[in-house]
Protein backbone atom coordinates (compact mmCIF):
# COMPACT_ATOMS: atom_id res chain seq x y z
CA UNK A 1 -21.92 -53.92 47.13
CA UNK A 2 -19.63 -56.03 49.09
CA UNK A 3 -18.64 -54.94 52.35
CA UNK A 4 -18.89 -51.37 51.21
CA UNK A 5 -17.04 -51.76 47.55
CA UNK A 6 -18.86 -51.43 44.54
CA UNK A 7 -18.58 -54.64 42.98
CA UNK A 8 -16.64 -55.53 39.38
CA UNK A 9 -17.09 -58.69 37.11
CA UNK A 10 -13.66 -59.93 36.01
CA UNK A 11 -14.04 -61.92 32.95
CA UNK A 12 -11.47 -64.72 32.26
CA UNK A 13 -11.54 -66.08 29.52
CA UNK A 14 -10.30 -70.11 29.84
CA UNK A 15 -8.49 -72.92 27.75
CA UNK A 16 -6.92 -75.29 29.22
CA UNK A 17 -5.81 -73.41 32.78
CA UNK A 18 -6.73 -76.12 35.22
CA UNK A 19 -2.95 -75.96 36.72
CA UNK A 20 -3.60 -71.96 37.48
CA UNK A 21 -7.25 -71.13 38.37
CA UNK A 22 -7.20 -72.27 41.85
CA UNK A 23 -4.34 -69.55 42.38
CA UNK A 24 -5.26 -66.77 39.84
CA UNK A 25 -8.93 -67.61 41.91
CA UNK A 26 -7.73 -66.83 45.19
CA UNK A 27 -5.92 -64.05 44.45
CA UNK A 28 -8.99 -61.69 43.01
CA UNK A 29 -9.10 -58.56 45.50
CA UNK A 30 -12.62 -58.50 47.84
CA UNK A 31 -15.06 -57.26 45.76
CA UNK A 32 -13.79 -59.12 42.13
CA UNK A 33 -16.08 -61.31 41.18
CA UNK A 34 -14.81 -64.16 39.03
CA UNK A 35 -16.78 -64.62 35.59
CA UNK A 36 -14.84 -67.61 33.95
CA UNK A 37 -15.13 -68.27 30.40
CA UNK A 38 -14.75 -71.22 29.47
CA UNK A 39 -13.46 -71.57 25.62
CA UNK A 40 -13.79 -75.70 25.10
CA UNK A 41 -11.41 -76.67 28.18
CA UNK A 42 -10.44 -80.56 28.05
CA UNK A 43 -9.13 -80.33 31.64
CA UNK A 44 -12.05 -79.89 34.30
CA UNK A 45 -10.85 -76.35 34.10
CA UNK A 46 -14.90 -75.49 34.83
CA UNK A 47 -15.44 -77.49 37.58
CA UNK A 48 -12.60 -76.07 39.17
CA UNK A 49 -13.63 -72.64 38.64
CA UNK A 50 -17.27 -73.58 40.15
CA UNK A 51 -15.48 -75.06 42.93
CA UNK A 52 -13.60 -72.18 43.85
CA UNK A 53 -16.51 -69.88 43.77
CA UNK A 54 -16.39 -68.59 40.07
CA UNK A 55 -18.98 -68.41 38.11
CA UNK A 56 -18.43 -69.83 34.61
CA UNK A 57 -20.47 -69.24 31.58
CA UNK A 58 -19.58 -71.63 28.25
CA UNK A 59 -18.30 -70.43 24.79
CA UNK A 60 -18.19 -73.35 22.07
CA UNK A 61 -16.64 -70.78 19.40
CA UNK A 62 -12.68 -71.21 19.63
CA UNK A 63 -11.09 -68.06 19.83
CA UNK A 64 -10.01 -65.17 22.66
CA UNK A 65 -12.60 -62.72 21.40
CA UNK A 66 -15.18 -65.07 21.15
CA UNK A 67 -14.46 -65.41 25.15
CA UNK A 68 -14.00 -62.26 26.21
CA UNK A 69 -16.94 -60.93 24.31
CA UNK A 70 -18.96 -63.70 25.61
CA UNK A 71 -17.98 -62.59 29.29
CA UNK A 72 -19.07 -58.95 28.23
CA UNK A 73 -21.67 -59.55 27.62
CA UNK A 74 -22.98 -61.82 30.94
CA UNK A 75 -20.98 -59.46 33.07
CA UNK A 76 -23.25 -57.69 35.10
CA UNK A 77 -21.40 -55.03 37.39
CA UNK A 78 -20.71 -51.08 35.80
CA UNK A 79 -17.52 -51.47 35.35
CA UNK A 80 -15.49 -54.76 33.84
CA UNK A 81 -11.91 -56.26 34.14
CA UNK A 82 -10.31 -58.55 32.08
CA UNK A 83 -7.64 -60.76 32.91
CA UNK A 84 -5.97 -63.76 31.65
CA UNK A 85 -5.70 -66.67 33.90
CA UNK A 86 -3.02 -68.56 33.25
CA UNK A 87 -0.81 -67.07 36.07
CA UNK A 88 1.23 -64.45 34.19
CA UNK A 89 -0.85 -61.44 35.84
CA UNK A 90 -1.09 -60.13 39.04
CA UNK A 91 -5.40 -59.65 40.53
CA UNK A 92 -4.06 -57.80 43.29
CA UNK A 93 -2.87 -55.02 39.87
CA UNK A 94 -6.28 -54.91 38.73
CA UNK A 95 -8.16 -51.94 41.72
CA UNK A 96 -5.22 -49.32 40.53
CA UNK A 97 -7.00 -49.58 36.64
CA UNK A 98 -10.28 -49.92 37.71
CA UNK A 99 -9.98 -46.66 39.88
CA UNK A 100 -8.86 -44.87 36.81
CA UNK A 101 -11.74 -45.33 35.38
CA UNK A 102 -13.78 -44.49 38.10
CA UNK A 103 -11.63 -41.19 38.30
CA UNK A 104 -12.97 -40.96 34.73
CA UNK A 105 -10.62 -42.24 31.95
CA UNK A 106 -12.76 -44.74 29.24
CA UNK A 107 -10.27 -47.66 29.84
CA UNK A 108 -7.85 -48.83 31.74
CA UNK A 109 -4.97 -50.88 30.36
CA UNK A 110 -1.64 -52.42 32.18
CA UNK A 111 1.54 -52.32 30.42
CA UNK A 112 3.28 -55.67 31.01
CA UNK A 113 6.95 -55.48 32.24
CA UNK A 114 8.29 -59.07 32.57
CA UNK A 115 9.82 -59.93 35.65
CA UNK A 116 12.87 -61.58 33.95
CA UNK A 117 13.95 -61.43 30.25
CA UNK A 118 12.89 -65.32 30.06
CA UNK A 119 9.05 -64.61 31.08
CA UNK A 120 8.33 -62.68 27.57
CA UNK A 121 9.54 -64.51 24.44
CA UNK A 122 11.52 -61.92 22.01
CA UNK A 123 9.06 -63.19 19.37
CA UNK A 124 6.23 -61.97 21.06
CA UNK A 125 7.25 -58.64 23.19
CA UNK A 126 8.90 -57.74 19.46
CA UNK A 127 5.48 -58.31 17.64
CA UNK A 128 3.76 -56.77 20.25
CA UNK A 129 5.96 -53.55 20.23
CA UNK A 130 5.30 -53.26 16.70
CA UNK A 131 1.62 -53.19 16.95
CA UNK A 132 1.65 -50.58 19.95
CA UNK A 133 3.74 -48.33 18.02
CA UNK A 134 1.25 -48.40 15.00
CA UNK A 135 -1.55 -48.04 17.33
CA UNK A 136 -0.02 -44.90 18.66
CA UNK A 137 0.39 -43.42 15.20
CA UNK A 138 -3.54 -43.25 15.69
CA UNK A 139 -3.35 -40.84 18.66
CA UNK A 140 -4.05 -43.79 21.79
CA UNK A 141 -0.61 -43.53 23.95
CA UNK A 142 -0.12 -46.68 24.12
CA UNK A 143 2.99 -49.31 24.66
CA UNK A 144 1.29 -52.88 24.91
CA UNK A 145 -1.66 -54.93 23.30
CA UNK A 146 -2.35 -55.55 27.03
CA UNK A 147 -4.42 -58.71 28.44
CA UNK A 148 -6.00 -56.67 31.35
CA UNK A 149 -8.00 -53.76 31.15
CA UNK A 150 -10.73 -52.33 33.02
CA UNK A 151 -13.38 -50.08 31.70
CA UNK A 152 -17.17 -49.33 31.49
CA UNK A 153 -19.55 -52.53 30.50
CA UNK A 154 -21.80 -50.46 28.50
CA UNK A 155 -19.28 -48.04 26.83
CA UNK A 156 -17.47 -51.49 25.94
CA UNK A 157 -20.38 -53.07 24.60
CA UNK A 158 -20.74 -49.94 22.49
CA UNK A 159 -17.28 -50.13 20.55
CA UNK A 160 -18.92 -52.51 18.68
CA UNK A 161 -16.08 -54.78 18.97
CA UNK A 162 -16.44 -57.83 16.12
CA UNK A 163 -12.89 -59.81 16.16
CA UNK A 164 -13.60 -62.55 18.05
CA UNK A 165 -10.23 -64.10 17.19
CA UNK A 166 -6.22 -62.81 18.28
CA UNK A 167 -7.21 -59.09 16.85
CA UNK A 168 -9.78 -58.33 19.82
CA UNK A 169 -8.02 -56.34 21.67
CA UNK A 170 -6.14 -54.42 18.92
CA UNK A 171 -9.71 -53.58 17.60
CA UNK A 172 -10.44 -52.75 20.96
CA UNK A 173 -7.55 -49.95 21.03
CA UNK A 174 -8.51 -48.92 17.60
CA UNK A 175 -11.82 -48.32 18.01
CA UNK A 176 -11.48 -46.79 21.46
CA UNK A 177 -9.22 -44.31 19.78
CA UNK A 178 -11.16 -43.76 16.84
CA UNK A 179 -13.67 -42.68 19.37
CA UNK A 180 -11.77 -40.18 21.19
CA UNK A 181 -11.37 -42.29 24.62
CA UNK A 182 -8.76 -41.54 27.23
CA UNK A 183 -6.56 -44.54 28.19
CA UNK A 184 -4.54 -44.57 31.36
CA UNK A 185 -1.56 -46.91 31.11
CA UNK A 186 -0.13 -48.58 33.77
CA UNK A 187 2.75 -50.83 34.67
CA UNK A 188 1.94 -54.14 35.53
CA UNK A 189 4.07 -57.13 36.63
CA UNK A 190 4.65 -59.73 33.93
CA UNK A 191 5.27 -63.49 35.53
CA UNK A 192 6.31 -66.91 34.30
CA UNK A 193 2.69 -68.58 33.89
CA UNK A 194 1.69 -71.66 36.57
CA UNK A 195 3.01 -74.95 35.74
CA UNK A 196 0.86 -77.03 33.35
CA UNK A 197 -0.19 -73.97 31.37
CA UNK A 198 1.25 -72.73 28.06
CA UNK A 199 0.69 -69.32 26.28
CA UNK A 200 -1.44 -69.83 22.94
CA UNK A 201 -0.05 -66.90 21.22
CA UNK A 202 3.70 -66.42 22.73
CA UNK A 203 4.58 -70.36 23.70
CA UNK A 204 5.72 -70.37 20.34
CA UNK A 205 7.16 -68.29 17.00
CA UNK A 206 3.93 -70.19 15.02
CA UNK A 207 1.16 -68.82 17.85
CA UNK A 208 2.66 -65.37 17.58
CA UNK A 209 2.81 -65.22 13.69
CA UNK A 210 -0.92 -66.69 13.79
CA UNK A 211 -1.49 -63.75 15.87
CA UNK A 212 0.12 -61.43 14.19
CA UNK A 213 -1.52 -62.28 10.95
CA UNK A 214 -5.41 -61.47 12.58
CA UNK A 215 -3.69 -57.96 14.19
CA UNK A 216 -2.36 -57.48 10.51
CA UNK A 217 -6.34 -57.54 9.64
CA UNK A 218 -7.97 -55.65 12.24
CA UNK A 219 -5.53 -52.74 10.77
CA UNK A 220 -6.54 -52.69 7.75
């Protein structure tokens, strides 16, 4: 416990973010604890996280799965965020998903709405609308392949998640609603990322279709 609140292991999984940990950092609600994954980082991005009070744990195999399963797996508190850290997402959004789950939904997901039409390449919010809208043909009501999510470590764990690539968190969906979960959706804010950092899927048409292509597999 920290000052009375039950404690919850954010994982964030890292490339490359030296230019937005310090903020995304200092911006975790009391009782988040940081749990920085870092996926091969050529920046210091580690050092920084250990400097601002993270702790970090190392994945060699590239790939977002790889990290955030990683970071699942050291987590330690009941109940898990996830979060990218480039900037782009809110911490201060992440106690209104995690109390969903406590009030006894199976996950917790925000559903991005950019900020300005700039923030979210067409490329990418179009190939991510796509996906949702197959997803939801499986019974989850869902409207974005969302980057932060909140849920139960060991329910998680027991998804049996295996992308470790782009598809893990469409796997994540489909296998949640394969299993009968409830999903609360929320609206979260959708920002310009911090200055130095670059999207690996929707910086450009070639990251999305990349991405696109391993979400292409998970459904079949």
């Amino acid at each position: 416990m920290h000052g009375g609140v039950e404690q919850v292991d954010v994982v964030l999984p890292c490339l490359d973010e030296a230019a937005a940990l310090p903020g995304v950092l200092a911006a975790l609600p009391p009782g988040y604890r940081a749990l920085v994954v870092d996926n091969g980082s050529r920046d210091g991005s580690a050092g920084i996280a250990e400097r601002h009070g993270a702790r970090v744990v190392h994945e060699p195999r590239p790939g977002y799965g790889a990290a955030v399963h990683t970071g699942l797996e050291a987590a330690t508190s009941e109940l898990v965020a996830f979060l990218d850290c480039d900037g782009s997402l809110d911490p201060q959004e992440l106690p209104p998903l995690v109390e969903q789950v406590r009030r006894g939904a199976d996950l917790g997901t925000g559903r991005r709405v950019p900020v300005s039409a700039a923030v979210w390449p067409w490329h990418a919010r179009a190939g991510n609308a796509l996906i949702a809208a197959l997803v939801r043909r499986r019974g989850l009501a869902v409207h974005d392949i969302a980057p932060m999510r909140a849920a139960r470590r060991v329910e998680l764990l027991g998804l049996g998640i295996e992308d470790r690539a782009f598809g893990y968190p469409l796997e994540l969906l489909c296998k949640a609603a394969a299993a009968g979960w409830t999903v609360a959706e929320l609206d979260v804010s959708y920002r310009s990322r911090a200055a130095g950092t670059r999207s690996k899927v929707s910086g450009s048409v070639r990251g999305t279709l990349r991405a696109a292509r391993g979400m292409a597999g998970v459904l079949r």
